[in-house]
Protein backbone atom coordinates (compact mmCIF):
# COMPACT_ATOMS: atom_id res chain seq x y z
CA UNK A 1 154.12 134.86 28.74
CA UNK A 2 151.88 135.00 32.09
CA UNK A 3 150.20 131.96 33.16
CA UNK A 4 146.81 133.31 31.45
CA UNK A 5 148.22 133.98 27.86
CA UNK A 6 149.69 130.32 28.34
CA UNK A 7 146.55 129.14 29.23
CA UNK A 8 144.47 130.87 26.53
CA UNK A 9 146.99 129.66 23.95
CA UNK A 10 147.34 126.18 24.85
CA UNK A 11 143.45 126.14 24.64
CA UNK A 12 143.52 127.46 21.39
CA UNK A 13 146.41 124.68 19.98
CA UNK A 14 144.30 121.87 21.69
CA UNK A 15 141.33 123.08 19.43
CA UNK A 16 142.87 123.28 16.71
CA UNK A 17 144.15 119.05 17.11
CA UNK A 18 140.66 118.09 18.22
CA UNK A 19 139.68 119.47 15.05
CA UNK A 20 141.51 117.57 12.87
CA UNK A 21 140.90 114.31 14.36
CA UNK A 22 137.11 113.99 12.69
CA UNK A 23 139.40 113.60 9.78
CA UNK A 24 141.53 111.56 11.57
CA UNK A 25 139.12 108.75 12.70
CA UNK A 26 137.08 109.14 9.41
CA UNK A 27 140.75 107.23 8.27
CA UNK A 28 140.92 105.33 10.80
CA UNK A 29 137.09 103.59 10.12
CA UNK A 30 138.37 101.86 7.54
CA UNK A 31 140.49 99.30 9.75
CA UNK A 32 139.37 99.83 13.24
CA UNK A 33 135.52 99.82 14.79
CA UNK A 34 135.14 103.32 16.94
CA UNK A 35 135.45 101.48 19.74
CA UNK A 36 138.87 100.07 19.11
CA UNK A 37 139.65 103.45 18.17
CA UNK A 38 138.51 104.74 21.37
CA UNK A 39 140.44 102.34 23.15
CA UNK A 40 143.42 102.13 21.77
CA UNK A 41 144.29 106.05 21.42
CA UNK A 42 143.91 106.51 25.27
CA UNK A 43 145.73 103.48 26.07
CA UNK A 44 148.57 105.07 23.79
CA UNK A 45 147.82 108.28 25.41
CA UNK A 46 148.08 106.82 29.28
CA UNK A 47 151.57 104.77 28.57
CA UNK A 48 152.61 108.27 26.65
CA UNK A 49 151.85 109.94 29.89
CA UNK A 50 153.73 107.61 32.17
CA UNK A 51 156.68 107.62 30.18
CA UNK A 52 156.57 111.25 30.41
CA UNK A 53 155.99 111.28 33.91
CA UNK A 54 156.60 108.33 35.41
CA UNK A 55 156.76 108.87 38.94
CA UNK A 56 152.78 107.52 40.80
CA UNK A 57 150.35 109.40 41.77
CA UNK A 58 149.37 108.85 45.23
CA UNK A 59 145.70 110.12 45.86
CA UNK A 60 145.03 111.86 49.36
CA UNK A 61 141.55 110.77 49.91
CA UNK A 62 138.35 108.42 48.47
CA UNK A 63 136.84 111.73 47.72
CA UNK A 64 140.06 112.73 45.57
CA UNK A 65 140.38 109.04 44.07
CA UNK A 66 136.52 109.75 43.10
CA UNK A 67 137.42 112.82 41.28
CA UNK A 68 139.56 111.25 39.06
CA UNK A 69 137.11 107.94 38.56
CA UNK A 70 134.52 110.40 37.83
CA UNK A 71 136.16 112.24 35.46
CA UNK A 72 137.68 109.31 33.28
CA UNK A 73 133.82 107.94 33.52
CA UNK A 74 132.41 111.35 31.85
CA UNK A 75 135.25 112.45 29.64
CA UNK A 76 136.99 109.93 28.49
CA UNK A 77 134.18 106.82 28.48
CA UNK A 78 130.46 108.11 28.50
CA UNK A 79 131.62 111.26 26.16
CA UNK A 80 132.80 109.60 23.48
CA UNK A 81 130.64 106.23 23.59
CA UNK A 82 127.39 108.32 23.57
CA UNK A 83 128.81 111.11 21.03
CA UNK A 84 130.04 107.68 18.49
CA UNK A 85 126.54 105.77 19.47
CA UNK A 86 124.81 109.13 18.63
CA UNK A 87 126.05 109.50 14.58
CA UNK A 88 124.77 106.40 14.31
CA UNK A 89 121.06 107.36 15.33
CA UNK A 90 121.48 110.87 14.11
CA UNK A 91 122.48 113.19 11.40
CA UNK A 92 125.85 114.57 12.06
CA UNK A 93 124.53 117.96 12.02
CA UNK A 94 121.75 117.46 14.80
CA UNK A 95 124.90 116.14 16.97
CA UNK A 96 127.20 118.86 16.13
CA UNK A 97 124.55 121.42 17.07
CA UNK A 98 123.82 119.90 20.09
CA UNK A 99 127.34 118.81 20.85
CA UNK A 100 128.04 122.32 20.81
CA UNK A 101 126.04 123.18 23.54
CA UNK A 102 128.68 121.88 25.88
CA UNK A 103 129.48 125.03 26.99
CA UNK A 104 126.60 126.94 27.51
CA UNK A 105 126.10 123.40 29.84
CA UNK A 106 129.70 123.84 31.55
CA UNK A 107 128.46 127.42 32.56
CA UNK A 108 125.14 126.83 34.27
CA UNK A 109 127.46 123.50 36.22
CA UNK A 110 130.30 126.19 36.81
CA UNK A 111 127.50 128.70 38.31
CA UNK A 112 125.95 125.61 40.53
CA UNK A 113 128.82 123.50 41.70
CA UNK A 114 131.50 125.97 41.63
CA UNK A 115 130.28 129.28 42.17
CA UNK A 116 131.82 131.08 39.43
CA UNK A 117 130.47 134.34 37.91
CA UNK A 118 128.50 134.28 34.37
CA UNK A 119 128.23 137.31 32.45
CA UNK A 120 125.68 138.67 30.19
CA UNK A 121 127.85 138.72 27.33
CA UNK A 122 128.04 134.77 27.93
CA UNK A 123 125.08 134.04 26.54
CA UNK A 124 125.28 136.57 23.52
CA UNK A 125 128.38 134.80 22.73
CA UNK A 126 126.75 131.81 22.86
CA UNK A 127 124.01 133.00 21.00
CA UNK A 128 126.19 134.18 18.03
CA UNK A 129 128.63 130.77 18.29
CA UNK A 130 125.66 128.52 18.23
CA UNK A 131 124.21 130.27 14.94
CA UNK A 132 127.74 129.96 13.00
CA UNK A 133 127.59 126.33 14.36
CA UNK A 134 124.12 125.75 12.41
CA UNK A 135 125.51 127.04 9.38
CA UNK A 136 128.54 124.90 9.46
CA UNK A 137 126.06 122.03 9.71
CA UNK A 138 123.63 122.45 7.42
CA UNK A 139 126.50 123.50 5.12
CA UNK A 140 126.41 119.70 3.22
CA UNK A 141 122.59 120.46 2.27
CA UNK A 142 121.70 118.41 5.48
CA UNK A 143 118.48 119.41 7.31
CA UNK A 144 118.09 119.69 10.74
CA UNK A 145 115.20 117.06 12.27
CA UNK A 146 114.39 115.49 15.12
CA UNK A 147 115.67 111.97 15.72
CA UNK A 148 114.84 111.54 19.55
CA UNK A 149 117.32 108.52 20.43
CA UNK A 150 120.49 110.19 18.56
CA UNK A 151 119.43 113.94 19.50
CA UNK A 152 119.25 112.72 23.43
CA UNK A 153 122.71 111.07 23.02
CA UNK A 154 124.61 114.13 21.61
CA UNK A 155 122.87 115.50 24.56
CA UNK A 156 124.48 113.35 27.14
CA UNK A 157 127.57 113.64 25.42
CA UNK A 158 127.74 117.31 25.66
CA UNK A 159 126.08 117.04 29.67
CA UNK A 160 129.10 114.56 29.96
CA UNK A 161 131.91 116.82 28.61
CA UNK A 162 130.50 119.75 31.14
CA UNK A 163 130.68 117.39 34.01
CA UNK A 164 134.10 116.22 32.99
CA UNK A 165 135.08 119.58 32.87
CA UNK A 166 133.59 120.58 36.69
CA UNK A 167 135.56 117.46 37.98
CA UNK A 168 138.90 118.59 36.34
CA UNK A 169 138.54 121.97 37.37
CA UNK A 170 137.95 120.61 41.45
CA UNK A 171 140.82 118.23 40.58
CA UNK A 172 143.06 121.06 39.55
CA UNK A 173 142.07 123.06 42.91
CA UNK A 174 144.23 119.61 44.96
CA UNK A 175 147.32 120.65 43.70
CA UNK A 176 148.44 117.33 41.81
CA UNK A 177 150.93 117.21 38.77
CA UNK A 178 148.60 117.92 35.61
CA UNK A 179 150.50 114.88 33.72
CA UNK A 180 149.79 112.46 36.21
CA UNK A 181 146.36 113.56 37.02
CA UNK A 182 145.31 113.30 33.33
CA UNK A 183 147.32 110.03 33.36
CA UNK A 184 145.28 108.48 36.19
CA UNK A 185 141.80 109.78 34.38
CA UNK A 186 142.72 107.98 30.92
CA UNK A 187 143.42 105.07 33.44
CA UNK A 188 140.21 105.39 34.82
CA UNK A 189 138.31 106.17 31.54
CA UNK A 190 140.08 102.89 30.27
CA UNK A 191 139.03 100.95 33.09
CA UNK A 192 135.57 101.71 32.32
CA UNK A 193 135.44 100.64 29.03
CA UNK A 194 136.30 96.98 29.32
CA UNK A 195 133.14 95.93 29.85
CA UNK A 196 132.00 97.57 26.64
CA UNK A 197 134.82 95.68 24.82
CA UNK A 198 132.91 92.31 24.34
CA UNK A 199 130.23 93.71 22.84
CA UNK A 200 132.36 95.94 20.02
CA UNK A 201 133.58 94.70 17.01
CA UNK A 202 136.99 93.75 18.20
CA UNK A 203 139.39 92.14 16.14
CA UNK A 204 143.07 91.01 16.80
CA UNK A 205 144.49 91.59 13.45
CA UNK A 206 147.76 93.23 14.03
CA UNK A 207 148.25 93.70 10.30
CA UNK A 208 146.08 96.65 10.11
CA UNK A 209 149.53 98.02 12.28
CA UNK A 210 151.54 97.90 9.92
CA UNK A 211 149.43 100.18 7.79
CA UNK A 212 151.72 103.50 7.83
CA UNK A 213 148.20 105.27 7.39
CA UNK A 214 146.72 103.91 9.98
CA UNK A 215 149.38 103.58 12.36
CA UNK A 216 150.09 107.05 11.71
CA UNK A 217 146.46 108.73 12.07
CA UNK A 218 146.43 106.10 15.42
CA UNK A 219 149.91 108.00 16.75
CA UNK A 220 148.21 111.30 16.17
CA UNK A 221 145.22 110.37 18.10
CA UNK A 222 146.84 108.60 20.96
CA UNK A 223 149.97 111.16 21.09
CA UNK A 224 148.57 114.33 20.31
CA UNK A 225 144.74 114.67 20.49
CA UNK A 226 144.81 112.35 23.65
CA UNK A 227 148.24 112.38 25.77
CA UNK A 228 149.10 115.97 24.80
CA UNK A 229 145.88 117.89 24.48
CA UNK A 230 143.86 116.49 27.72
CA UNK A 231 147.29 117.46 29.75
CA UNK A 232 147.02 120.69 27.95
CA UNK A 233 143.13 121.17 28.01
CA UNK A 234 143.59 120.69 31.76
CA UNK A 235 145.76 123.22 32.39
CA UNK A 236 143.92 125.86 30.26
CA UNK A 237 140.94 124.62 33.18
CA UNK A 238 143.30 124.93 36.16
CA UNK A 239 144.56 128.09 34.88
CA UNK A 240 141.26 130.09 33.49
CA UNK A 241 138.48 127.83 35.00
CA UNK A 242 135.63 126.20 33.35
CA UNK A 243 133.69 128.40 31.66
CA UNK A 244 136.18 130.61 30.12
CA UNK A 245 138.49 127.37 28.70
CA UNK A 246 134.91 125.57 27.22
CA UNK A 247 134.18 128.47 25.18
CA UNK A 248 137.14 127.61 22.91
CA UNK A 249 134.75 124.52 22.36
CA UNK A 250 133.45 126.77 19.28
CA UNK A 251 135.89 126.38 17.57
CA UNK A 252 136.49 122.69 16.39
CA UNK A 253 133.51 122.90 13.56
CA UNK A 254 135.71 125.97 12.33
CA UNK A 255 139.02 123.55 12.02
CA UNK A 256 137.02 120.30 10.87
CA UNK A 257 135.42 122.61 8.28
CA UNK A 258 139.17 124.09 7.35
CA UNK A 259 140.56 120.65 7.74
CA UNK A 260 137.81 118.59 5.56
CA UNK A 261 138.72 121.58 2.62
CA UNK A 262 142.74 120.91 2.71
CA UNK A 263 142.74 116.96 3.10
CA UNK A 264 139.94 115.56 1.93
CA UNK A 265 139.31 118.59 -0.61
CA UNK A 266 135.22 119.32 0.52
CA UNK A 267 134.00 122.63 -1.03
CA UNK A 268 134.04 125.95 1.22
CA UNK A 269 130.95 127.74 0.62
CA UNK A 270 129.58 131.00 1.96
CA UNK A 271 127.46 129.31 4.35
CA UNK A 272 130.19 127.83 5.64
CA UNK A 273 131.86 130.90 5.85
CA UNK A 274 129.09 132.68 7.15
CA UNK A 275 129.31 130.00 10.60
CA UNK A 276 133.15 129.90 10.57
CA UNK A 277 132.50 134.72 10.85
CA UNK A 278 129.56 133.64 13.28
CA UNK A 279 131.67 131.30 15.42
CA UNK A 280 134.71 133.21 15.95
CA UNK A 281 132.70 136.30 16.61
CA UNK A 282 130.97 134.75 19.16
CA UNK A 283 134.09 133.36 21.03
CA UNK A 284 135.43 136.99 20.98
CA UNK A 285 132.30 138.15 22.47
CA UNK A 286 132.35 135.82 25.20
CA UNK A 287 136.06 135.94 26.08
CA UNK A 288 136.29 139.87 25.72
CA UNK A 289 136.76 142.08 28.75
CA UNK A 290 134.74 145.23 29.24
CA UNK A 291 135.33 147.67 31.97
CA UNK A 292 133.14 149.56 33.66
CA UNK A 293 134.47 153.09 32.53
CA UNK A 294 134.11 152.42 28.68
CA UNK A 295 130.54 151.00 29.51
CA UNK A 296 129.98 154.34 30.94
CA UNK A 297 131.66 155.93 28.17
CA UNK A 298 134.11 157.19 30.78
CA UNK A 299 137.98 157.32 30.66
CA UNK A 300 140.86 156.27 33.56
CA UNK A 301 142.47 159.14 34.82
């Protein structure tokens, strides 16, 4: 496969883990406050990357070193602390709506910082993706208000995922190993959230290891939606930029929603059928290619 197909799939396989871990850490609440959680599946993601990689990453500048700093702050530390902070001020919906605005967010950055093209069919996509993410939402009967404190943290969270995303992509453009570049930002991100340690719920009980549940949703967190997926997620960046790899953003209600049915046997509805039809159409609008000759109506000769 060419470097793009790679790219586009790999994007597609991360979704479709980050998806299931809503599940995942719905387990995991039962043993573990979300900020243990947080903690210790990047901390099993970093030592997953070193053992894969091993070798040390020597940065080139302050203005490199910043990059990564930057990027563990706003990916791995203010995205998930103000998206976990946020359910508890808000209805889930109101943060998956606005959540989901991420890359609509990544886009206008892209366009700003970076300089690369938008397209009218964009925004349509966007358009389309949003709606199907409404209907996913309000599929539980919830209904969609204002709750200013929660609704302005999903808000930073999805601000913070777009400006983790700009700093990957201008960390991808120095040439470093993608392994140990997401390696150093989990360092980073971890680094960052000592101070907010003392003030979680932390308890050193290491029964709650020797849970296989537990211990097992944990591995699948730190290994796979952490070590493996933020390597992968990076490369999909590196490879097809910004805005094209955040579109694929649309699709984690779609696998939560699929994943909610088969494990923890929720209902599928129409509406949430109708959202699931509205999403995926509206990722195929934004990712599709149109040439000039069949907007013309015209043919190659």
């Amino acid at each position: 496969m060419s470097p793009c197909v790679t790219a586009h799939v790999a994007a597609v396989l991360t979704i479709f883990v980050w998806g299931g871990t809503f599940v995942s850490t719905k387990v995991l609440l039962r043993g573990f406050s979300p900020v243990e959680i947080l903690f210790l599946r990047f901390a099993l993601g970093a030592l997953a990357l070193a053992l894969a990689c091993p070798h040390r990453l020597h940065s080139r500048s302050l203005r490199e070193e910043g990059l990564f700093a930057l990027a563990g702050l706003c990916g791995v530390t203010l995205y998930f602390l103000c998206e976990n902070v946020a359910l508890t001020h808000t209805l889930a919906a109101n943060a998956a709506v606005i959540v989901s605005t991420a890359p609509f967010l990544t886009a206008l950055l892209a366009r700003l910082l970076l300089g690369e093209s938008l397209q009218p069919r964009f925004f349509a996509g966007f358009i389309c993706a949003l709606g199907g993410v409404i209907c996913i939402s309000v599929n539980s009967g919830a209904v969609l208000r204002l709750n200013p404190l929660g609704d302005l943290l999903a808000f930073l969270a999805a601000l913070t995922w777009a400006l983790y995303s700009i700093f990957t992509r201008k960390i991808s453009q120095c040439g470093y190993n993608m392994i140990q570049a997401t390696r150093r930002i989990f360092c980073w991100g971890l680094l960052f959230m000592l101070p907010v340690l003392p003030l979680a719920d932390v308890r050193w009980q290491t029964a709650r290891f020797a849970d296989p549940v537990l211990l097992g949703n944990l591995l699948f967190l730190g290994l796979g939606a952490s070590a493996l997926c933020f390597a992968t997620w990076n490369y999909s960046i590196k490879t097809l930029g910004a805005v094209k790899t955040s579109v694929y953003i649309y699709l984690v209600p779609v696998v939560a929603v699929i994943t909610a049915m088969l494990v923890l046997h929720e209902p599928f509805t129409w509406l949430a059928a109708l959202g699931m039809g509205l999403v995926l159409l509206g990722l195929g609008i934004s990712e599709c290619r149109i040439s000039p000759q069949r907007l013309r109506g015209g043919r190659k000769a």
